[in-house]
PDB file of N, CA and C in Angstrom:
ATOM      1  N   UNK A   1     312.987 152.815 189.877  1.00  0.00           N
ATOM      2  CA  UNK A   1     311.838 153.546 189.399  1.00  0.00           C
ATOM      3  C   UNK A   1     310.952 152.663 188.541  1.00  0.00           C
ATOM      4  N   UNK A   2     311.177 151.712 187.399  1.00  0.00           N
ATOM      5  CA  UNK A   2     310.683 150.860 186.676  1.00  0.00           C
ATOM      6  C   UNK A   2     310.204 150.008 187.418  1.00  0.00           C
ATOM      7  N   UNK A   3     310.966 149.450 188.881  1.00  0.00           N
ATOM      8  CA  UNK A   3     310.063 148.495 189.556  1.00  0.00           C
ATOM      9  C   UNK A   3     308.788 148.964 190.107  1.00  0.00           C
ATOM     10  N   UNK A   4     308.691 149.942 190.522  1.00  0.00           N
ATOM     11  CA  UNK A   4     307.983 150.362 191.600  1.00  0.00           C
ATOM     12  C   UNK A   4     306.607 150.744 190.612  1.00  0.00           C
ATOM     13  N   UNK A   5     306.674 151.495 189.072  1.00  0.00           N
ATOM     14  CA  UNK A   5     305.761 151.282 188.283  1.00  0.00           C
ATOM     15  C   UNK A   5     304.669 150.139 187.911  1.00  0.00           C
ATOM     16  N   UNK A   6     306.076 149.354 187.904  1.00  0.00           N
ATOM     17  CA  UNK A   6     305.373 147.519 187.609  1.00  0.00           C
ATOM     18  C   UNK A   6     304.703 147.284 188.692  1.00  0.00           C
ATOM     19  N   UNK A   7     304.908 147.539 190.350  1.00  0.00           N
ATOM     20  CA  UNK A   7     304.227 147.147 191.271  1.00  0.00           C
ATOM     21  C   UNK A   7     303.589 148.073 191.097  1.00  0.00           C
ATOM     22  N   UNK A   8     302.728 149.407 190.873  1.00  0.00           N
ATOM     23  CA  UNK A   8     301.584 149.798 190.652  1.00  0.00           C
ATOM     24  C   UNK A   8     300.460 149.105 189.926  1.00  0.00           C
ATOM     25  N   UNK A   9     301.342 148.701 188.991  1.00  0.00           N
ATOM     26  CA  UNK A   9     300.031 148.425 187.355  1.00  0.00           C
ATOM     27  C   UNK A   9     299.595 147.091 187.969  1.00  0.00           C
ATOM     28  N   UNK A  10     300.443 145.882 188.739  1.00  0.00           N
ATOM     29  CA  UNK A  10     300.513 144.629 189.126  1.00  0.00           C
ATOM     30  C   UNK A  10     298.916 145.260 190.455  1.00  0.00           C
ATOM     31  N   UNK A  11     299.313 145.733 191.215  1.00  0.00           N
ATOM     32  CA  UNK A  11     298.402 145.869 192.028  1.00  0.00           C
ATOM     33  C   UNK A  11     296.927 146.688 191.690  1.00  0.00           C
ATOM     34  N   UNK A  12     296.865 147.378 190.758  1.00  0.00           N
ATOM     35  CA  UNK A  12     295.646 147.569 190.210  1.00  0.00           C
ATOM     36  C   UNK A  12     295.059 146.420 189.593  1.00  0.00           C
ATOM     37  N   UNK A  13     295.997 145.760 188.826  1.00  0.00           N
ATOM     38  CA  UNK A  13     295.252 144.512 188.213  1.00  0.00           C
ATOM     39  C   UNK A  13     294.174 143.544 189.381  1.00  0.00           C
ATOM     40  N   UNK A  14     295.310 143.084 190.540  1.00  0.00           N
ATOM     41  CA  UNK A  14     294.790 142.382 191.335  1.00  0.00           C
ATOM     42  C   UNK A  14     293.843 143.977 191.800  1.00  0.00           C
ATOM     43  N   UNK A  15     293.516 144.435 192.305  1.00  0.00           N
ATOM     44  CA  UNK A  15     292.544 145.180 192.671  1.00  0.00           C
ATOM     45  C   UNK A  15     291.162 145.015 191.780  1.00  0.00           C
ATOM     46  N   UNK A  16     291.234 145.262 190.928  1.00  0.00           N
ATOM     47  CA  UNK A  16     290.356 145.164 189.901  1.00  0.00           C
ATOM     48  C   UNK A  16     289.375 143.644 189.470  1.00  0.00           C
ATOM     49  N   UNK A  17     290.504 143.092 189.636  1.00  0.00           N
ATOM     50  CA  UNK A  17     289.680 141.739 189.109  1.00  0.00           C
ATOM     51  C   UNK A  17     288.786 141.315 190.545  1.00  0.00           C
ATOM     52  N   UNK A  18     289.791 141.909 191.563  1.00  0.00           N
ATOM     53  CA  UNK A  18     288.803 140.770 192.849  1.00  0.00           C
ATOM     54  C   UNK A  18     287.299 141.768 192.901  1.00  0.00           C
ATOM     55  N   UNK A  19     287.298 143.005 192.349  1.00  0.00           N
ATOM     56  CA  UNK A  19     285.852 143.424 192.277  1.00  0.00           C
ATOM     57  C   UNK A  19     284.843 143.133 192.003  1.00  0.00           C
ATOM     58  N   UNK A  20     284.967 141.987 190.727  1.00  0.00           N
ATOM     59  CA  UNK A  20     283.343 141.735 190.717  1.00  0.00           C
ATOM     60  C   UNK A  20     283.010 140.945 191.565  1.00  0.00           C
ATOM     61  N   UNK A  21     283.378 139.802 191.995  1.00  0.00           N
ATOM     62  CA  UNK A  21     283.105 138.815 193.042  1.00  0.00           C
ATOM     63  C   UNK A  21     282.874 139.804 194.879  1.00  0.00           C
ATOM     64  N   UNK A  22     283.141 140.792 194.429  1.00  0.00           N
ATOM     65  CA  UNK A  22     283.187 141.672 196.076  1.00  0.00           C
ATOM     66  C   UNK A  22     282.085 142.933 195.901  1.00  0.00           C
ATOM     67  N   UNK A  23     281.154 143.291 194.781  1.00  0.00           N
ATOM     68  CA  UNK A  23     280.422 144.085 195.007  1.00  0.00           C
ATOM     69  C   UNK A  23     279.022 143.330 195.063  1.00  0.00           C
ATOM     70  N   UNK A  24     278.233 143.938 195.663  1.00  0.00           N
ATOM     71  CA  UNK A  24     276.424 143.015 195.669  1.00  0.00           C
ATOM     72  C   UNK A  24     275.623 144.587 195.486  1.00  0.00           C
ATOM     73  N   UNK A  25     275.357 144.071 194.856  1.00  0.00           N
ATOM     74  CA  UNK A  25     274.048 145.600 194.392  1.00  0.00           C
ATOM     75  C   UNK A  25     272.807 144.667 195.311  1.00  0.00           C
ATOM     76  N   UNK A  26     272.243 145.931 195.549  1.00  0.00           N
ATOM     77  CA  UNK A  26     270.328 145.386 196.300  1.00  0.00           C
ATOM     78  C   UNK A  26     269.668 145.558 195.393  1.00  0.00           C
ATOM     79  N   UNK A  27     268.897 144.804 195.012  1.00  0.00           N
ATOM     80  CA  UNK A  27     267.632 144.366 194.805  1.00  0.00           C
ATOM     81  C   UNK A  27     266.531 144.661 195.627  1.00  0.00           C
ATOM     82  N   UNK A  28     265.902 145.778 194.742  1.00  0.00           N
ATOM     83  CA  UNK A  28     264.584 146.416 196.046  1.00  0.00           C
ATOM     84  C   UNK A  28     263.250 145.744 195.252  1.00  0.00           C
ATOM     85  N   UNK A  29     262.682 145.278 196.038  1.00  0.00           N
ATOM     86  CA  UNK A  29     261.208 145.001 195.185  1.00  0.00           C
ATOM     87  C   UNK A  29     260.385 145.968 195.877  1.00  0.00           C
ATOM     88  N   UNK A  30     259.385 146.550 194.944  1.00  0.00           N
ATOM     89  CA  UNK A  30     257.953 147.063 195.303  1.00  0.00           C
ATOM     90  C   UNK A  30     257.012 146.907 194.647  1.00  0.00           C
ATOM     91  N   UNK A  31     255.799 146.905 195.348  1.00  0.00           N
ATOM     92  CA  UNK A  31     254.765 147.092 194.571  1.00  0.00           C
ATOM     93  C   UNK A  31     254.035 148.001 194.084  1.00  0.00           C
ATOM     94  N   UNK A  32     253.709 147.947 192.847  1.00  0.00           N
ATOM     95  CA  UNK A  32     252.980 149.626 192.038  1.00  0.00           C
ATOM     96  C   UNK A  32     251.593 148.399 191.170  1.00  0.00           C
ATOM     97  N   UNK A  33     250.518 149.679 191.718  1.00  0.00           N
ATOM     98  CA  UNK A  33     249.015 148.943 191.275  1.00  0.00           C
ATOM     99  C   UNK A  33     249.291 149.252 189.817  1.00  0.00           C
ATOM    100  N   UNK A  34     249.642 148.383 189.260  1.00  0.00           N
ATOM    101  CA  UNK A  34     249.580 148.487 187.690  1.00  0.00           C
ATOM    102  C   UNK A  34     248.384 147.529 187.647  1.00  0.00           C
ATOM    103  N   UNK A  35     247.637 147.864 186.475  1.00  0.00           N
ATOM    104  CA  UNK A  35     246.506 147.224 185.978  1.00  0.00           C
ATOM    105  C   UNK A  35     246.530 146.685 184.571  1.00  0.00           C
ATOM    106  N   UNK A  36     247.491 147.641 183.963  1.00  0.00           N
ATOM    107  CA  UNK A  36     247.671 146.940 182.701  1.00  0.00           C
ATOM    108  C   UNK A  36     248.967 147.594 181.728  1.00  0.00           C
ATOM    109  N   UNK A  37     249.290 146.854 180.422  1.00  0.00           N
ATOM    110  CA  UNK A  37     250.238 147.204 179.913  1.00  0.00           C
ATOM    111  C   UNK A  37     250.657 149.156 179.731  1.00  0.00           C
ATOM    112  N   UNK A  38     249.711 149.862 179.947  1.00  0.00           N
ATOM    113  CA  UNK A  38     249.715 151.219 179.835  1.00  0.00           C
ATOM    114  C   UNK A  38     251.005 151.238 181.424  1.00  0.00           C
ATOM    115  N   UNK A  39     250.322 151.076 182.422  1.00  0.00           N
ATOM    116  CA  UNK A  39     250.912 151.384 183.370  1.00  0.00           C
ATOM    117  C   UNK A  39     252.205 150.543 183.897  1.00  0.00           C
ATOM    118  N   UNK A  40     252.331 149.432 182.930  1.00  0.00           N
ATOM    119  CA  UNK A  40     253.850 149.274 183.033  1.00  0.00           C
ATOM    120  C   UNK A  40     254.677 149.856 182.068  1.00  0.00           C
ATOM    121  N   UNK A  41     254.275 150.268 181.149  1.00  0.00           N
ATOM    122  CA  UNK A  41     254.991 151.575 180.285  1.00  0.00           C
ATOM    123  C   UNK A  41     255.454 152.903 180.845  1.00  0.00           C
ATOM    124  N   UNK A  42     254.265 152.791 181.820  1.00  0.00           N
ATOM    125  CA  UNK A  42     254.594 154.115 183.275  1.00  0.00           C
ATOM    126  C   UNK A  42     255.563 154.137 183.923  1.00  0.00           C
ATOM    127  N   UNK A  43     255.723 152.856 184.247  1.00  0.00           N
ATOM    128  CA  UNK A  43     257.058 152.355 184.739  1.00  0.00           C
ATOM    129  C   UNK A  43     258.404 152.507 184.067  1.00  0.00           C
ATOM    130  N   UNK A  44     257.557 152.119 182.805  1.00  0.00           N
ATOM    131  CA  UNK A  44     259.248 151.861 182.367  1.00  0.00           C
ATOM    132  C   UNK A  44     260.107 153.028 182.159  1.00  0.00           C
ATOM    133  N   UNK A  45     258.841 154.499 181.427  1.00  0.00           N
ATOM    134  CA  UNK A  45     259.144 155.319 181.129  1.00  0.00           C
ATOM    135  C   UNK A  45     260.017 156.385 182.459  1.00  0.00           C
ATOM    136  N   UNK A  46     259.627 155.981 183.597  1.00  0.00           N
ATOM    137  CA  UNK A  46     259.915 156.867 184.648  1.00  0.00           C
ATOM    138  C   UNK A  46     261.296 156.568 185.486  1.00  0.00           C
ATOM    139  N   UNK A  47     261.363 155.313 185.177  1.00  0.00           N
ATOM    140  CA  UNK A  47     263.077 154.583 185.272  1.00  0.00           C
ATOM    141  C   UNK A  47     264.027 155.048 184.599  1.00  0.00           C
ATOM    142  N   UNK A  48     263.652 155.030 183.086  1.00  0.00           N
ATOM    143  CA  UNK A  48     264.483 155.430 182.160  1.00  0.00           C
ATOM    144  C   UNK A  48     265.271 156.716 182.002  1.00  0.00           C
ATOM    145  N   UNK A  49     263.952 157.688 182.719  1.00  0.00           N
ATOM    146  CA  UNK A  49     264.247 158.737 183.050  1.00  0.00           C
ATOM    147  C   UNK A  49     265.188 159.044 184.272  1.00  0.00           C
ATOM    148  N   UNK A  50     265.142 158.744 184.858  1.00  0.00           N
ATOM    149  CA  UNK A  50     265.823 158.391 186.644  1.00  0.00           C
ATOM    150  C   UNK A  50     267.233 158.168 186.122  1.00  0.00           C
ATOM    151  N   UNK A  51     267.035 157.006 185.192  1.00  0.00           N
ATOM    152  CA  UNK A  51     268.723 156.252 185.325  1.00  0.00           C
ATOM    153  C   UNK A  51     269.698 155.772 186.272  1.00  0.00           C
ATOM    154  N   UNK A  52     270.356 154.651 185.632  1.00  0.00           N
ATOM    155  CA  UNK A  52     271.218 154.203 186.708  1.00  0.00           C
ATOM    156  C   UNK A  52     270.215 152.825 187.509  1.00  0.00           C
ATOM    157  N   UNK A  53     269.034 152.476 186.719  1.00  0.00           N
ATOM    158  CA  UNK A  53     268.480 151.513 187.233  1.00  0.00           C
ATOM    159  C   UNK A  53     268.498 150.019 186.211  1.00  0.00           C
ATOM    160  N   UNK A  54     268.291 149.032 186.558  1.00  0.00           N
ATOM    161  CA  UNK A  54     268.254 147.603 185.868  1.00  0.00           C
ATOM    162  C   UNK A  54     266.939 147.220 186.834  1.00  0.00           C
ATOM    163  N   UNK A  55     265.946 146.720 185.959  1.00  0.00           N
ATOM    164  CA  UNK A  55     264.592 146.509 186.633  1.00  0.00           C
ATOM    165  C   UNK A  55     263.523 145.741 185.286  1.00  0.00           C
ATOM    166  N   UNK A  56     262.939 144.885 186.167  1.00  0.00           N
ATOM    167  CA  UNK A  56     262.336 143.787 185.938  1.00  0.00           C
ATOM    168  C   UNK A  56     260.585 144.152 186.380  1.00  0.00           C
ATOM    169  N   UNK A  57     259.866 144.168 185.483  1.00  0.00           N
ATOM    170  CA  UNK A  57     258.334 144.382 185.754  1.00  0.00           C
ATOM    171  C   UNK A  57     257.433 143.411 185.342  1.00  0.00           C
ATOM    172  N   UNK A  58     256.809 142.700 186.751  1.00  0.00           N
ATOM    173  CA  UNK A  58     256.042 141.220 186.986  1.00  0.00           C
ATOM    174  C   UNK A  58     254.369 142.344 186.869  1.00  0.00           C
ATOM    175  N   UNK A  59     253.745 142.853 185.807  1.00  0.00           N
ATOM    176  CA  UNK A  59     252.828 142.914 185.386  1.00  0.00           C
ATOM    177  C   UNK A  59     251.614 142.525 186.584  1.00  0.00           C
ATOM    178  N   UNK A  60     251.259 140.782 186.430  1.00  0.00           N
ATOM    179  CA  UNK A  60     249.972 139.765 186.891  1.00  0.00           C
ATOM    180  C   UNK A  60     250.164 140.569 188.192  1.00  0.00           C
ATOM    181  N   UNK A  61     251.309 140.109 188.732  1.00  0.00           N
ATOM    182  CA  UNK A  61     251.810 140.154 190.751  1.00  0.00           C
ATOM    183  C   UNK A  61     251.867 141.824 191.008  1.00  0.00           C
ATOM    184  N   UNK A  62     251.600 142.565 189.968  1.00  0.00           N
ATOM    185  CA  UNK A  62     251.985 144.047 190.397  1.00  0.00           C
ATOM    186  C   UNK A  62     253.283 144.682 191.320  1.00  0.00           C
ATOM    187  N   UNK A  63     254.273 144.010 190.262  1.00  0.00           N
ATOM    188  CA  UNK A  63     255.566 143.777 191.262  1.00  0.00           C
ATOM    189  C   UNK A  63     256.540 144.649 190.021  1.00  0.00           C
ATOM    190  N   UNK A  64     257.675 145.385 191.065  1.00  0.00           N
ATOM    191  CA  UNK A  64     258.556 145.727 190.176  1.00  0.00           C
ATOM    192  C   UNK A  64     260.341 145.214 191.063  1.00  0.00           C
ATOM    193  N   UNK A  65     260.735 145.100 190.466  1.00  0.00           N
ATOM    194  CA  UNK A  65     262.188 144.237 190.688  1.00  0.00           C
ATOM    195  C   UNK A  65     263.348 145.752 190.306  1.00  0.00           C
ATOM    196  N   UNK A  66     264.147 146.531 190.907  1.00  0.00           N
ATOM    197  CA  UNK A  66     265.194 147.179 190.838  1.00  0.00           C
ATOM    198  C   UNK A  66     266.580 147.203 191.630  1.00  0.00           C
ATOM    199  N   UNK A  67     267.197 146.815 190.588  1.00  0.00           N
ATOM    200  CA  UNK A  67     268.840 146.942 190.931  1.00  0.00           C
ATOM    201  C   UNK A  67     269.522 148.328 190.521  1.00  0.00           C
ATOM    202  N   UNK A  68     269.964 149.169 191.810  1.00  0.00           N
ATOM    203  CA  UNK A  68     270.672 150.511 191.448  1.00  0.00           C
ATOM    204  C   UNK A  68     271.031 150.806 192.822  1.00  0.00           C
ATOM    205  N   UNK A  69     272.176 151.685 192.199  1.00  0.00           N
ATOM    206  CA  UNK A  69     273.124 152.499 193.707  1.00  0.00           C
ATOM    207  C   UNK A  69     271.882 153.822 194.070  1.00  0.00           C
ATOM    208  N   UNK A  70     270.629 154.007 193.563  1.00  0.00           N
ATOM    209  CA  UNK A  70     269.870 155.151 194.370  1.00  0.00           C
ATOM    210  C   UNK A  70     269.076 154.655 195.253  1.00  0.00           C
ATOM    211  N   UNK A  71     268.812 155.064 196.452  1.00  0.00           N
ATOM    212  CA  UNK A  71     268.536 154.568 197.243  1.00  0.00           C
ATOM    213  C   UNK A  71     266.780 154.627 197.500  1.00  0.00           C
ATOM    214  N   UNK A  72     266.433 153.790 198.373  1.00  0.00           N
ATOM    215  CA  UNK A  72     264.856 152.921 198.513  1.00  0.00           C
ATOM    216  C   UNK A  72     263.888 154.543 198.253  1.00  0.00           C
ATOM    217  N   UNK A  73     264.166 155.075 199.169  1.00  0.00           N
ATOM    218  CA  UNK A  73     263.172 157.004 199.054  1.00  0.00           C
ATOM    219  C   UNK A  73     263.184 157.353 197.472  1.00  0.00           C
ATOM    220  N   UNK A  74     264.158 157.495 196.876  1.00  0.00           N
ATOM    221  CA  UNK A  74     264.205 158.060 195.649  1.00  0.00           C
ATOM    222  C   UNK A  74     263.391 157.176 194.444  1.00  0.00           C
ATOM    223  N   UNK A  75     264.360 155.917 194.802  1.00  0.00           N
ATOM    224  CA  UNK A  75     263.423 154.975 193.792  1.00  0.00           C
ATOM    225  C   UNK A  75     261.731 155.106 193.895  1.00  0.00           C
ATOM    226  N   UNK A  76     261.361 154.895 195.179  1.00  0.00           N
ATOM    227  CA  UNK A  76     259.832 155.195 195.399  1.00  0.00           C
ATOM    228  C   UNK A  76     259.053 156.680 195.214  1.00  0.00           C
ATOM    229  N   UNK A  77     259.828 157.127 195.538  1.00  0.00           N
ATOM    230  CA  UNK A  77     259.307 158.321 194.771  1.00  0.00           C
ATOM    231  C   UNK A  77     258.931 158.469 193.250  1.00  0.00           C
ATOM    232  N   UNK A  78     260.336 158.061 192.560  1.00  0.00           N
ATOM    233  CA  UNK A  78     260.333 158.054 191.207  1.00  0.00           C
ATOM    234  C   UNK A  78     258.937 157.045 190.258  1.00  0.00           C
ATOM    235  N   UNK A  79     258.763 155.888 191.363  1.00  0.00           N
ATOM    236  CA  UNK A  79     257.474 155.105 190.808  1.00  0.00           C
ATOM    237  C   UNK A  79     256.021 155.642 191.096  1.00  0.00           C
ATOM    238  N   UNK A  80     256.022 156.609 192.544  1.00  0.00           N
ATOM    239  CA  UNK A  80     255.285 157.411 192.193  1.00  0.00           C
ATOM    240  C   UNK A  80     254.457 158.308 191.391  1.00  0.00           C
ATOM    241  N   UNK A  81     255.805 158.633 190.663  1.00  0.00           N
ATOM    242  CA  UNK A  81     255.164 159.340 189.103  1.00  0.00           C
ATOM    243  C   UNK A  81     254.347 159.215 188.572  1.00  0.00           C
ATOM    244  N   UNK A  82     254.112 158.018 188.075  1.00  0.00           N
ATOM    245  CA  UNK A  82     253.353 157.488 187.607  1.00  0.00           C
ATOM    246  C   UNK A  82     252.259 157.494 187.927  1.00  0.00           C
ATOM    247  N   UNK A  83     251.624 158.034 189.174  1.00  0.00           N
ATOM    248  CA  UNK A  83     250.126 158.148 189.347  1.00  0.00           C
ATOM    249  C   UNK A  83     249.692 157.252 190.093  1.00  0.00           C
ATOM    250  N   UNK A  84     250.577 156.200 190.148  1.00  0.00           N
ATOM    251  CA  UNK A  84     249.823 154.742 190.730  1.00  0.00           C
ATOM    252  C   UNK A  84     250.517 154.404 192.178  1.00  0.00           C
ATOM    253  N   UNK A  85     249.535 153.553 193.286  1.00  0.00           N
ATOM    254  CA  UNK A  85     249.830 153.602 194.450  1.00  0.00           C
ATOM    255  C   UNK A  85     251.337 152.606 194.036  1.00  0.00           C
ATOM    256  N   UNK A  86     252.520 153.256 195.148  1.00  0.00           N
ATOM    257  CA  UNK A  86     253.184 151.973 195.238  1.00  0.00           C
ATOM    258  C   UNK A  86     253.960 152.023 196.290  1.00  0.00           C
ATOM    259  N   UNK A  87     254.541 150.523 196.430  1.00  0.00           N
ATOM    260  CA  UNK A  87     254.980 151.180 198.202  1.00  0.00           C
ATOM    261  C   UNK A  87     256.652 149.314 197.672  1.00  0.00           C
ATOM    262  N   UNK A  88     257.509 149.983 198.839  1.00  0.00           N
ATOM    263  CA  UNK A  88     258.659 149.453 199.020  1.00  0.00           C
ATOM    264  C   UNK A  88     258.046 148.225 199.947  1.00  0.00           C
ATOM    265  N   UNK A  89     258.499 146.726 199.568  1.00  0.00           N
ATOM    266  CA  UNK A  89     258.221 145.365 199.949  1.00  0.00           C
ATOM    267  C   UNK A  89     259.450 145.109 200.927  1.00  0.00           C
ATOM    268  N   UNK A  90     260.827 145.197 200.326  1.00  0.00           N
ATOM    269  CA  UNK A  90     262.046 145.007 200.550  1.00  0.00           C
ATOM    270  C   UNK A  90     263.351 144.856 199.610  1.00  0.00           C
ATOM    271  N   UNK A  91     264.147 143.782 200.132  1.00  0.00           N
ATOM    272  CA  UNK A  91     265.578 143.680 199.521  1.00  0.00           C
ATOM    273  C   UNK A  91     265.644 142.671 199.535  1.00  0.00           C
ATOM    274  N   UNK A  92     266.740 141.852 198.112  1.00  0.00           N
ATOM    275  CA  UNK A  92     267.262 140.954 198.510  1.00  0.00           C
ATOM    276  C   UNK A  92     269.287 141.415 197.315  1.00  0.00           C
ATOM    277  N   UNK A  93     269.958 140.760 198.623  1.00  0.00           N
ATOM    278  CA  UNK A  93     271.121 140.849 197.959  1.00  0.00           C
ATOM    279  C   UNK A  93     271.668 139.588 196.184  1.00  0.00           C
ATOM    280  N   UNK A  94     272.007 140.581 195.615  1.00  0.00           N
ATOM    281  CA  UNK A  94     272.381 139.601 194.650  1.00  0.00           C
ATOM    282  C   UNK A  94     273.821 139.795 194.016  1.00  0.00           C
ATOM    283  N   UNK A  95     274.102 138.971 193.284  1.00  0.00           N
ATOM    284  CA  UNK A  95     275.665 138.750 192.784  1.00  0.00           C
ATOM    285  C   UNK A  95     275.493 138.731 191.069  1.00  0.00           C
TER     286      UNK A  95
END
């Protein structure tokens, strides 16, 4: 009975650790006509709300950068909010 415990806890360990090296979140870029610092506040505010996102806002390029498990429809929708045109570019996988 004590062994068979130890081979549980032993095999979660190895389970666990090989995870980070084995998950890739997407990286969706889109573009939203931001014009100025107001409307990347638009942004930021409407993410925050959403949750569950990590995202990067390139202002000049009218670009927004998001890493999250919700998927491309929702996210675009959600930047919608904001009033301002924006539309899905693509993906890139990251580690």
């Amino acid at each position: 009975m004590v062994g068979a415990g130890s081979l549980q806890r032993t095999l979660q360990v190895v389970v666990n650790a090989a995870e980070p090296s084995s998950v890739f979140l997407q990286k969706h870029e889109f573009f939203v006509d931001m014009t100025c610092e107001g409307c990347s506040n638009a942004v930021t505010r409407v993410l925050h709300r959403l949750g569950g996102v990590q995202f990067d806002i390139d202002l000049p390029n009218k670009k927004v950068y998001i890493e999250s498990e919700h998927n491309v429809d929702t996210l675009l929708e959600t930047l919608k909010k904001t009033g301002k045109s924006a539309s899905y570019l693509g993906e890139k996988t990251v580690q």
